[in-house]
Protein backbone atom coordinates (compact mmCIF):
# COMPACT_ATOMS: atom_id res chain seq x y z
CA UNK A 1 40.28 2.62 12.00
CA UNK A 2 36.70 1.36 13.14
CA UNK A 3 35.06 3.92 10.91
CA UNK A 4 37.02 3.30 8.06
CA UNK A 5 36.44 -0.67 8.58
CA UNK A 6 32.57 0.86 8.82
CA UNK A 7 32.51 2.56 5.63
CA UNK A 8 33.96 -0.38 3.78
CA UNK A 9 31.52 -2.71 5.09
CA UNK A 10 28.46 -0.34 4.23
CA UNK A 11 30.09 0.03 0.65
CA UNK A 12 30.62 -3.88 0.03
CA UNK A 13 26.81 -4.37 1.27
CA UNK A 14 25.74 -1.28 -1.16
CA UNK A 15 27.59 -2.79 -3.86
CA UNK A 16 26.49 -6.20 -3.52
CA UNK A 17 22.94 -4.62 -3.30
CA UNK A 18 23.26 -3.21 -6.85
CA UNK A 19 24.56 -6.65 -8.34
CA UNK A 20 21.23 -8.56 -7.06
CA UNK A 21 18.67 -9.21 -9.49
CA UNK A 22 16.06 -9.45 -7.19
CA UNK A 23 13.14 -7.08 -6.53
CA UNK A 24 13.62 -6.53 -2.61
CA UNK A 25 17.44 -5.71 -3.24
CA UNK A 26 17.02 -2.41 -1.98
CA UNK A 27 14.76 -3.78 1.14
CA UNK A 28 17.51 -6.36 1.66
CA UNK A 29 20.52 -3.92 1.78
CA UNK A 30 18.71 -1.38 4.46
CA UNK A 31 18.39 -4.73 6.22
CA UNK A 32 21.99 -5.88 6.37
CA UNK A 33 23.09 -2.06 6.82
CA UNK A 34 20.88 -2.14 9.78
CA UNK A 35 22.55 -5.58 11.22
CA UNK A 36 26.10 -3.85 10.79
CA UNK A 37 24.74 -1.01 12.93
CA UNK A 38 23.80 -3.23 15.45
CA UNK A 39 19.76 -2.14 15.27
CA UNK A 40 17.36 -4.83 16.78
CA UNK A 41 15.90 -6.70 14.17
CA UNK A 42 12.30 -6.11 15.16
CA UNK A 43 12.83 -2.12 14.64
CA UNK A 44 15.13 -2.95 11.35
CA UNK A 45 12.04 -5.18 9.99
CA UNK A 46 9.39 -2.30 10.77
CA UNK A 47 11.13 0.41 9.59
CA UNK A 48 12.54 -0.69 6.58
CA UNK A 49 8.98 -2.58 5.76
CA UNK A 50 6.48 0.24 6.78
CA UNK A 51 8.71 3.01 4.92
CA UNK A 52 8.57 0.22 1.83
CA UNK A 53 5.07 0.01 1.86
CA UNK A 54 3.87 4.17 2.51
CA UNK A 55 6.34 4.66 -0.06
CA UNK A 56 4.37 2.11 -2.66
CA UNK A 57 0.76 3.17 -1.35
CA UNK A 58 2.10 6.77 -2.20
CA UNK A 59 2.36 5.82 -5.45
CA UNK A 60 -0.16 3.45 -6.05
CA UNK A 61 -2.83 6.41 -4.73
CA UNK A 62 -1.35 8.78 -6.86
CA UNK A 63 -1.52 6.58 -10.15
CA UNK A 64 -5.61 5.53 -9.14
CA UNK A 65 -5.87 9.50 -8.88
CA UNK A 66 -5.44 9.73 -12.57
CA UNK A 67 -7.44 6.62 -13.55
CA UNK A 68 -10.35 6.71 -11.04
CA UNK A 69 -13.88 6.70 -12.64
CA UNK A 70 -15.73 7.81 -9.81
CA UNK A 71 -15.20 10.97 -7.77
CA UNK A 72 -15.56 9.04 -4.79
CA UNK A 73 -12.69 6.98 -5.62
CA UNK A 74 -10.34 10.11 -7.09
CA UNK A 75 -11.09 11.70 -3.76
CA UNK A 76 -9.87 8.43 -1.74
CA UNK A 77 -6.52 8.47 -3.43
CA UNK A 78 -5.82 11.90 -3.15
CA UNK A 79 -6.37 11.12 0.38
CA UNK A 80 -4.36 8.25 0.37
CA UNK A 81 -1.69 9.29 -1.40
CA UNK A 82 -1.41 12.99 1.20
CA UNK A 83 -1.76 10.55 4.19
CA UNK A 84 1.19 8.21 3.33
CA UNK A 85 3.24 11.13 2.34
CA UNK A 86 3.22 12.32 5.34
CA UNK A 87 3.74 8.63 7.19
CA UNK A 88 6.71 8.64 4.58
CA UNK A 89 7.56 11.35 5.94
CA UNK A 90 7.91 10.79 9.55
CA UNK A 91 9.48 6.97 9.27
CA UNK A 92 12.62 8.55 7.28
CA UNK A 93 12.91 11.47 9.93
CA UNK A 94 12.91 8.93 12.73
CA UNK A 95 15.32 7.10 10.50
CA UNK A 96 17.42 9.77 9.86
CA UNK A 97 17.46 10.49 13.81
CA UNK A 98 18.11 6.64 14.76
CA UNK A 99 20.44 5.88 12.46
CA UNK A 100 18.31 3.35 10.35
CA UNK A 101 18.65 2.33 6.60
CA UNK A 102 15.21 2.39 5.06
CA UNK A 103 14.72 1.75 1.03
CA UNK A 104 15.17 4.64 -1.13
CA UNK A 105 11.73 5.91 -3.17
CA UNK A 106 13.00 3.80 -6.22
CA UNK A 107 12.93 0.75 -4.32
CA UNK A 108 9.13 1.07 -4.31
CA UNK A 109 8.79 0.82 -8.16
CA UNK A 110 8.74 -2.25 -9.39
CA UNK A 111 5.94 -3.40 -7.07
CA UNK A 112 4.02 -0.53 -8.23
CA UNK A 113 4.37 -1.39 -12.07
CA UNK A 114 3.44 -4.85 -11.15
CA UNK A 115 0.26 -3.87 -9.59
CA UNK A 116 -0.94 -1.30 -11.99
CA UNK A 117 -0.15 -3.56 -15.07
CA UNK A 118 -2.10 -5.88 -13.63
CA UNK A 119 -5.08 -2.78 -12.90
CA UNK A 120 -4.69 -1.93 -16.79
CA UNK A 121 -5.55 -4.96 -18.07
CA UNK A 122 -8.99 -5.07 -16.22
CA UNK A 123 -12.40 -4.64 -17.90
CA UNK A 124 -13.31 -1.04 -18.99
CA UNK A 125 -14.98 0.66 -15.75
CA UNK A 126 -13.31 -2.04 -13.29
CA UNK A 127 -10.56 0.12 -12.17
CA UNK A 128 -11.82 1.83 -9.05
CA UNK A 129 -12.64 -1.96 -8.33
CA UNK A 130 -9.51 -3.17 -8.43
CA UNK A 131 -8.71 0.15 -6.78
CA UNK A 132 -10.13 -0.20 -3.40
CA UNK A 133 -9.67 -4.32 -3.40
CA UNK A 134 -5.75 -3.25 -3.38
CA UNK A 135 -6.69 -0.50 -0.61
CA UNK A 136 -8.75 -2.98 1.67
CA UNK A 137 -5.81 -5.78 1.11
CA UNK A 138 -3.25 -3.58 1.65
CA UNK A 139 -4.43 -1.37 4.68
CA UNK A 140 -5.10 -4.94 6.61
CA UNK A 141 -1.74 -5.89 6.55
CA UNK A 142 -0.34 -2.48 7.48
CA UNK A 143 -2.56 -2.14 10.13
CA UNK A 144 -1.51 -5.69 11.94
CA UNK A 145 2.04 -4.50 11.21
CA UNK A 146 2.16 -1.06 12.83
CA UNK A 147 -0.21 -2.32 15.19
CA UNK A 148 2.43 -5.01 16.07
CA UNK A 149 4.97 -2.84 16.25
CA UNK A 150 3.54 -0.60 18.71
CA UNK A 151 3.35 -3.33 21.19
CA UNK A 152 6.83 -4.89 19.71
CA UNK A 153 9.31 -2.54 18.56
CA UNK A 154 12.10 -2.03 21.53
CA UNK A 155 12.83 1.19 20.76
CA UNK A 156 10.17 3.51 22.33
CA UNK A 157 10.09 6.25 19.55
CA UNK A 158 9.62 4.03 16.95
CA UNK A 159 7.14 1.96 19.18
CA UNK A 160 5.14 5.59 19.75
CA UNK A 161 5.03 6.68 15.89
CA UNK A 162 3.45 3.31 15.22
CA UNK A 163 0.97 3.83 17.79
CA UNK A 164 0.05 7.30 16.98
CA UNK A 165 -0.11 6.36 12.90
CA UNK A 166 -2.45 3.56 13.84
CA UNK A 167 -5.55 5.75 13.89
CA UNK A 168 -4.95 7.13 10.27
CA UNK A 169 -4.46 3.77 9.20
CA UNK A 170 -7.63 2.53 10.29
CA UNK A 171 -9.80 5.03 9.22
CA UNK A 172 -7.76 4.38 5.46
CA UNK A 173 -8.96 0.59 6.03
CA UNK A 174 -12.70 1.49 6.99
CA UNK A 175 -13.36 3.93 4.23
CA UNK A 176 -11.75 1.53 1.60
CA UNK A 177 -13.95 -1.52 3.08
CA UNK A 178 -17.28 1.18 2.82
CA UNK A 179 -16.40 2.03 -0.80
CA UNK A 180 -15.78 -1.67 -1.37
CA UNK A 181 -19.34 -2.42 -0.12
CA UNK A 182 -20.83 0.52 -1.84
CA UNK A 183 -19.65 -1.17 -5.41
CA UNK A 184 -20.72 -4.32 -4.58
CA UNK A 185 -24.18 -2.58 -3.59
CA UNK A 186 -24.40 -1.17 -6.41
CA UNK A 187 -23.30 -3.87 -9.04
CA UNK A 188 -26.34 -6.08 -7.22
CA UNK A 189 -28.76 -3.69 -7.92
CA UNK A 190 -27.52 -2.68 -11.61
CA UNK A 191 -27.98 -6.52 -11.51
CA UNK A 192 -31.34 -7.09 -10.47
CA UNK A 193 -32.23 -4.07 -12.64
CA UNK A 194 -31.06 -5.73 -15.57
CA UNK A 195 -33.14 -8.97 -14.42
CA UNK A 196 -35.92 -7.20 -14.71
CA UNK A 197 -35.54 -5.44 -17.84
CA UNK A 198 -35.31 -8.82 -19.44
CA UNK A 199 -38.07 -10.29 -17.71
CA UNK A 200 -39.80 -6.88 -18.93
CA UNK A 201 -38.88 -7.42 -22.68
CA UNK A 202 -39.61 -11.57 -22.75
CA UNK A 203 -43.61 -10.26 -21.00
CA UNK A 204 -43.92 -7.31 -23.79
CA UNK A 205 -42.73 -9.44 -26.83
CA UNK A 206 -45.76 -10.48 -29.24
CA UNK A 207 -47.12 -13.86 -28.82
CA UNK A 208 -45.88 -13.82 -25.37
CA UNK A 209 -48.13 -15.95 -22.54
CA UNK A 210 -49.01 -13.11 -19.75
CA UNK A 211 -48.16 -14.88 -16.18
């Protein structure tokens, strides 16, 4: 009788999940599936969360892989994208083994068109920009979030993947930061380069007064 009272309870939270409008439905039902399984709200939050966002940087990677300029920037999304695979990976098998609701792939989606229609409708040779200021944003608030939940999470296994995915995940936020500063290197001395040419032209043209 419990079960069966358990399986209509999932199904009227899965069905209400499908009638939501909202974005974060999917997020939201993993949530309240969690709550009905009695799962601490700290671990629910992480899991649900971190496999949210791997799944999204999976597919944001994957989409700059195709669109990159620069090799330096196809080769950080490939990276990216194999990385958070894997992190995928290894949140839904601890799911799986703890019993805990996490968003399905499709969940991911609609932040993902959101942020690449936005990345389209950049300048012509801005996308790796836009690219790694994503990466940089991003990886900062994943790293304070599996860093918290290494310290937070009550359930040690959970607390231990964090903890061991940390490492990844700041390496991910130091190479995007060095790329980020490599651009903006670069863009200052393209800059000052151009400065010069036109200080260059307004010396050579005729009539000109020599300084």
């Amino acid at each position: 009788m419990k079960t069966t009272t358990n399986m209509l309870c999932l199904s009227l939270v899965l069905l209400l999940a499908s009638c939501r409008n909202d974005r974060n439905a999917g997020i939201e039902a993993a949530k309240d599936i969690n709550e009905m399984r009695n799962i601490s709200d700290t671990d629910s939050k992480f899991m649900v969360e971190a496999t949210h966002d791997a799944q999204v940087e999976v597919e944001l990677a994957s989409y700059a892989r195709n669109h990159a300029m620069t090799q330096k920037a196809k080769d950080f999304a490939a990276q990216i994208a194999r990385e958070h695979s894997k992190v995928t990976e290894e949140l839904k098998a601890l799911a799986d083994e703890k019993g805990i609701s996490v968003p399905a792939d499709l969940d991911a989606m609609p932040d993902v068109k959101d942020i690449t229609d936005d990345w389209d409708e950049e300048r012509i040779g801005e996308f790796d920009k836009v690219f790694i200021r994503q990466m940089v944003k991003d990886h900062r608030r994943v790293v304070d979030k599996f860093d918290r939940a290494s310290r937070n999470c009550e359930d040690a296994d959970i607390r231990a993947l964090a903890a061991r995915t940390l490492p990844a995940l700041r390496s991910h936020l130091e190479m995007a930061q060095q790329l980020k500063d490599e651009m903006k290197d670069r863009d200052a001395a393209l800059a000052r380069e151009y400065d010069r040419e036109r200080k260059m032209e307004k010396t050579n043209r005729p009539g000109a007064t020599r300084q």
